[in-house]
C-alpha atoms as a PDB file:
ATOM      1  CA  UNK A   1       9.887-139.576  53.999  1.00  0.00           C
ATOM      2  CA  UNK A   2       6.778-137.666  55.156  1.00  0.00           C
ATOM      3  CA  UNK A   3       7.434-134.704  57.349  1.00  0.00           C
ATOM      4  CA  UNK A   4       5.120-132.433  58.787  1.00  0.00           C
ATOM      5  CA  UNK A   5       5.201-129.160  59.137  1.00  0.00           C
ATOM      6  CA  UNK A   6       2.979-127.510  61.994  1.00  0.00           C
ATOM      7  CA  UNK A   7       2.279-123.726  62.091  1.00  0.00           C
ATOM      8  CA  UNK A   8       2.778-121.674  65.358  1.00  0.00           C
ATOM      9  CA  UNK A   9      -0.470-120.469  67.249  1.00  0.00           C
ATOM     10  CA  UNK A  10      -1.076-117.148  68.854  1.00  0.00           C
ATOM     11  CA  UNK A  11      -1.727-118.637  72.026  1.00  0.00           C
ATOM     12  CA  UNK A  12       1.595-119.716  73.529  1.00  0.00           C
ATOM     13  CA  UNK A  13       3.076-120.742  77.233  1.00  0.00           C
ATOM     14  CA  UNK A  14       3.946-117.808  79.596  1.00  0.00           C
ATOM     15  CA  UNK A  15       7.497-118.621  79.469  1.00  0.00           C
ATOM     16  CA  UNK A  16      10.404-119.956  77.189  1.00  0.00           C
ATOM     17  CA  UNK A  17       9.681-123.401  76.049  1.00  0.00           C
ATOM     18  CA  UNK A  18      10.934-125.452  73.387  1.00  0.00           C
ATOM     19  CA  UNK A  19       8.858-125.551  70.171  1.00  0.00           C
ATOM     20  CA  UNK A  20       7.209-128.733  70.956  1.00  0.00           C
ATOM     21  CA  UNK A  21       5.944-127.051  73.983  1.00  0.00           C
ATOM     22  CA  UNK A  22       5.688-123.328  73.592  1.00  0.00           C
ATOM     23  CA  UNK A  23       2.101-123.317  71.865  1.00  0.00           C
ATOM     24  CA  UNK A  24       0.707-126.419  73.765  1.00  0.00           C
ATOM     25  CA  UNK A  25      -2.383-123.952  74.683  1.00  0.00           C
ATOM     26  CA  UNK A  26      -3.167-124.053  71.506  1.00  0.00           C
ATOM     27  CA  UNK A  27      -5.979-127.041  71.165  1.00  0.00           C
ATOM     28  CA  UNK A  28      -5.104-126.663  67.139  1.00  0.00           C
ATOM     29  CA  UNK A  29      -1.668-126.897  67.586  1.00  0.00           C
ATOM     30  CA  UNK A  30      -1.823-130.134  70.545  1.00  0.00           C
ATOM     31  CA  UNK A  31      -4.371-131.576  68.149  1.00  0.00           C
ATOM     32  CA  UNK A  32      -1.876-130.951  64.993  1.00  0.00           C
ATOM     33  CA  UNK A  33       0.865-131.735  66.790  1.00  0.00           C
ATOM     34  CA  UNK A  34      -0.178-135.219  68.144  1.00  0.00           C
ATOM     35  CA  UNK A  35      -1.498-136.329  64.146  1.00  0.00           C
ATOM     36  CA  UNK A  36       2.218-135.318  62.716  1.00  0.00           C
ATOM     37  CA  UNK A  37       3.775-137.780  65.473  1.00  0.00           C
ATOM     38  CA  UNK A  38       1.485-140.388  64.965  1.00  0.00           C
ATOM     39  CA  UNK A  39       1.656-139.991  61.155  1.00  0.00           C
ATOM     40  CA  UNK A  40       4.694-138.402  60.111  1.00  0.00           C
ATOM     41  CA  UNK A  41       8.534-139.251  60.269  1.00  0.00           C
ATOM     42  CA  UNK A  42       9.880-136.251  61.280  1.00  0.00           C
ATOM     43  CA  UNK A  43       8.072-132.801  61.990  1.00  0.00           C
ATOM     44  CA  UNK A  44       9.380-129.425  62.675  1.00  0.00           C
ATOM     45  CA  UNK A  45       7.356-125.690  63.445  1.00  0.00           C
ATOM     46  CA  UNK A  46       6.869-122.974  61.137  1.00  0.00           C
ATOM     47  CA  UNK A  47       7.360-120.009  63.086  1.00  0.00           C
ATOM     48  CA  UNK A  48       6.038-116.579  61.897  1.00  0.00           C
ATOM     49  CA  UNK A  49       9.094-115.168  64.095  1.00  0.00           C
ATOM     50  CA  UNK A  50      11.810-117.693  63.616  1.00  0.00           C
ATOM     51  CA  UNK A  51      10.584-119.936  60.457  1.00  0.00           C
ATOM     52  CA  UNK A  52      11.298-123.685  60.427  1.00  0.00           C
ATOM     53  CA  UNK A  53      11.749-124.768  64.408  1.00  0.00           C
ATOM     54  CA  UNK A  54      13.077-128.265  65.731  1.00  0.00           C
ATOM     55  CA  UNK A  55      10.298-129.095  67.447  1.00  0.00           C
ATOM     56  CA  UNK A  56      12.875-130.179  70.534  1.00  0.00           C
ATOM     57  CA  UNK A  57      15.434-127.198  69.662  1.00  0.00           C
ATOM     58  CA  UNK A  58      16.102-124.822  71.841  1.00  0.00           C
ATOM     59  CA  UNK A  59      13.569-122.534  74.353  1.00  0.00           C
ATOM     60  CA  UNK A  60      12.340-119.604  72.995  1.00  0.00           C
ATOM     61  CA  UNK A  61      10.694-116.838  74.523  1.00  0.00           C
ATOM     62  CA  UNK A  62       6.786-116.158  73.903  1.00  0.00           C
ATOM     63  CA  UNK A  63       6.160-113.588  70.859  1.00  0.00           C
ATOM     64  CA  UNK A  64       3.402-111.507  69.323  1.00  0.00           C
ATOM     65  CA  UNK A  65       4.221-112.490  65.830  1.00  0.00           C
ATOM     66  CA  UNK A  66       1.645-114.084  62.691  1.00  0.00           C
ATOM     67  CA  UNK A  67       1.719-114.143  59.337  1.00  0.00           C
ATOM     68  CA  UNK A  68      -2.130-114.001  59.159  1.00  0.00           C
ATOM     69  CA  UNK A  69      -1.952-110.076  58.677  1.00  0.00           C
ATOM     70  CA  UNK A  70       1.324-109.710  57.232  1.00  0.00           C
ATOM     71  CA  UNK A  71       1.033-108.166  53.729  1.00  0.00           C
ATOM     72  CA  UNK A  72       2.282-110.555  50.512  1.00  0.00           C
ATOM     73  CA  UNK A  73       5.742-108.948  50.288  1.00  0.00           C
ATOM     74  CA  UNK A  74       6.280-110.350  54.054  1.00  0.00           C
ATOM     75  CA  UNK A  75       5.134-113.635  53.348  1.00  0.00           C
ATOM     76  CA  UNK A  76       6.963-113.605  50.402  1.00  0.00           C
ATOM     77  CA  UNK A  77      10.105-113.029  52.349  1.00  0.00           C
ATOM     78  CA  UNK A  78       9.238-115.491  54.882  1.00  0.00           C
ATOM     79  CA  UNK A  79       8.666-118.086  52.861  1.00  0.00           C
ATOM     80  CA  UNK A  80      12.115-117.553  51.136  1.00  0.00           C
ATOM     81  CA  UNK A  81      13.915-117.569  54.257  1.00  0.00           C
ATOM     82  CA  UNK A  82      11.586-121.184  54.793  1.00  0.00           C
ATOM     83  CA  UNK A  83      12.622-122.827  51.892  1.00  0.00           C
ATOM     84  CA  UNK A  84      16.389-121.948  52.677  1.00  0.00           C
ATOM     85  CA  UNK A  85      15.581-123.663  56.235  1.00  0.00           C
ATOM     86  CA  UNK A  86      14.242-126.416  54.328  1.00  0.00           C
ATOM     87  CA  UNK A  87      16.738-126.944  52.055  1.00  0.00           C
ATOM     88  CA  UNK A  88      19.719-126.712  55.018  1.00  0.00           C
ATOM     89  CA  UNK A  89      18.076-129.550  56.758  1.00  0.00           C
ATOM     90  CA  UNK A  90      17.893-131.471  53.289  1.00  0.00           C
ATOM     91  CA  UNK A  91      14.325-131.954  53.784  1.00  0.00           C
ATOM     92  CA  UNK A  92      13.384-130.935  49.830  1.00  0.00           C
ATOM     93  CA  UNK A  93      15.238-133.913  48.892  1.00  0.00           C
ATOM     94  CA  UNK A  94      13.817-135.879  46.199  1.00  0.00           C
ATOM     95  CA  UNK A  95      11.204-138.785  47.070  1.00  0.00           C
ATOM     96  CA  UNK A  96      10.283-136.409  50.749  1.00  0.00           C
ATOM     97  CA  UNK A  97       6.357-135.224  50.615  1.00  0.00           C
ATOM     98  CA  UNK A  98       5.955-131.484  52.965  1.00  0.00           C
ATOM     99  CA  UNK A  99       2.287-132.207  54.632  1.00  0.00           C
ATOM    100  CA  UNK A 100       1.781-128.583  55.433  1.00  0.00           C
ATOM    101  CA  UNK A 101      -0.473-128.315  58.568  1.00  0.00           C
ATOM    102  CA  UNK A 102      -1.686-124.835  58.682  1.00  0.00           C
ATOM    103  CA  UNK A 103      -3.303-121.710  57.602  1.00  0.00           C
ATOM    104  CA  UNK A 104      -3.617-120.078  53.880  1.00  0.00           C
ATOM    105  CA  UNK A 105      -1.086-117.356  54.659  1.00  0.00           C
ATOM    106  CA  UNK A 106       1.581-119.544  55.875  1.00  0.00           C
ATOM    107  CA  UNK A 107       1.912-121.915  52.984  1.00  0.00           C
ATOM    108  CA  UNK A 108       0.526-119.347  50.064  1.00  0.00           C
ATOM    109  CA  UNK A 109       3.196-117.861  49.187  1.00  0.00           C
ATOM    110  CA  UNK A 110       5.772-121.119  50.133  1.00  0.00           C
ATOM    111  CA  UNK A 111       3.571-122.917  47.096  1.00  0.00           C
ATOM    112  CA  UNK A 112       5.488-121.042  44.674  1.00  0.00           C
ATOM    113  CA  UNK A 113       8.651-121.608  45.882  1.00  0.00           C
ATOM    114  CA  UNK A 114       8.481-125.556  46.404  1.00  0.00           C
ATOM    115  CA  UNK A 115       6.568-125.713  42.601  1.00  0.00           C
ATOM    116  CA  UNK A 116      10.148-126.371  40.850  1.00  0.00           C
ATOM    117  CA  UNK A 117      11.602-128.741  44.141  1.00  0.00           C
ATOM    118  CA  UNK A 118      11.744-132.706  44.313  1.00  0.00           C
ATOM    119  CA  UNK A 119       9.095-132.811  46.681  1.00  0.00           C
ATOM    120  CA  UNK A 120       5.869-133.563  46.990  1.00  0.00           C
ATOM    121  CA  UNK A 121       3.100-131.042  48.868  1.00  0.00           C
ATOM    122  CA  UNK A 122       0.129-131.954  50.486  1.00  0.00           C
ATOM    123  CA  UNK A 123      -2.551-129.867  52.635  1.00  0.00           C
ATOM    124  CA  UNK A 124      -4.603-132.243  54.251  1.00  0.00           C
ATOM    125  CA  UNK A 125      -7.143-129.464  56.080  1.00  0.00           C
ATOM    126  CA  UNK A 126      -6.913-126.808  52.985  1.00  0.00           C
ATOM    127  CA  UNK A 127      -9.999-124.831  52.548  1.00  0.00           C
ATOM    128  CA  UNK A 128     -11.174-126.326  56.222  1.00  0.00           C
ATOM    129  CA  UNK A 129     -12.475-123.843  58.464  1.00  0.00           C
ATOM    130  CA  UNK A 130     -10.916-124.050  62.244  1.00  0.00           C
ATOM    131  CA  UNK A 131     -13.873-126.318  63.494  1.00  0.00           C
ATOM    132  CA  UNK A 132     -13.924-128.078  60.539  1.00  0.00           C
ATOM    133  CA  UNK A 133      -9.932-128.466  61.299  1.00  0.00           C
ATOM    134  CA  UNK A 134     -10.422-129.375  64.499  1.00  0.00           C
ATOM    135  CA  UNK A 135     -12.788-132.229  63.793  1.00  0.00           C
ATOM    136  CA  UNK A 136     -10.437-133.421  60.511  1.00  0.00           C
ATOM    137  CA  UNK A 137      -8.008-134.303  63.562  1.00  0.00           C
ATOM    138  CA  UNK A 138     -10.451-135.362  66.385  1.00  0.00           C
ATOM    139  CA  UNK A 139     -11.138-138.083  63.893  1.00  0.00           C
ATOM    140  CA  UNK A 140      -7.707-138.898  63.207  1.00  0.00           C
ATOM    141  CA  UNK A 141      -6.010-138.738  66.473  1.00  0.00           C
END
């Protein structure tokens, strides 16, 4: 099983929203979000705030949160907290491939930790600047 994983965006709705919708002014995360349901069996939202989100789970509020200035030990501790998430939803189960769509700081540190799991890891945009990310899924949506 391929699932997705999407990270949040700074730019967000005004108001609670699920997951699925709460960063929909993000063009990155619209773009991102309509490759992993085109292309992915399940997907879910890494959240600098809340960590792994059901894309259709409950509304929550707008934040000010991102990992992309957090120092490593915060990442570190994030990404712990991630793979726990993970592993309650049994999504590091043998023969399951994580397609990580997003930036360096949230799946740097989570590397590590999924090195001695079942599954496999891709990063289909790593090393992709954002408009070369934005065309990777112009020209796959």
């Amino acid at each position: 099983m391929e699932i997705g994983l999407v990270s949040c965006t700074k730019a967000k709705e005004d108001s609670a929203s699920t997951p699925r919708e709460l960063y929909e002014p993000s063009a990155l995360f619209r773009k991102a979000r309509s490759y992993v349901e085109e292309n992915h069996d399940e997907w879910y939202v890494l959240s600098a705030k809340y960590n792994v989100l059901d894309p259709d789970g409950s509304l929550i509020e707008p934040y000010d949160e991102t990992l992309n200035n957090a120092g490593v030990e915060e990442r570190r501790e994030w990404s712990r907290t991630v793979i726990e998430q993970l592993r309650e939803r049994d999504l590091l189960a043998e023969g399951n491939t994580l397609v990580i769509h997003a930036g360096k700081a949230y799946y740097e540190e989570l590397l590590p930790l999924l090195h001695d799991e079942p599954v496999d890891v891709e990063i289909p945009t790593e090393g992709l600047r954002m408009g070369e990310t934005l065309s990777w899924y112009n020209e796959r949506i």
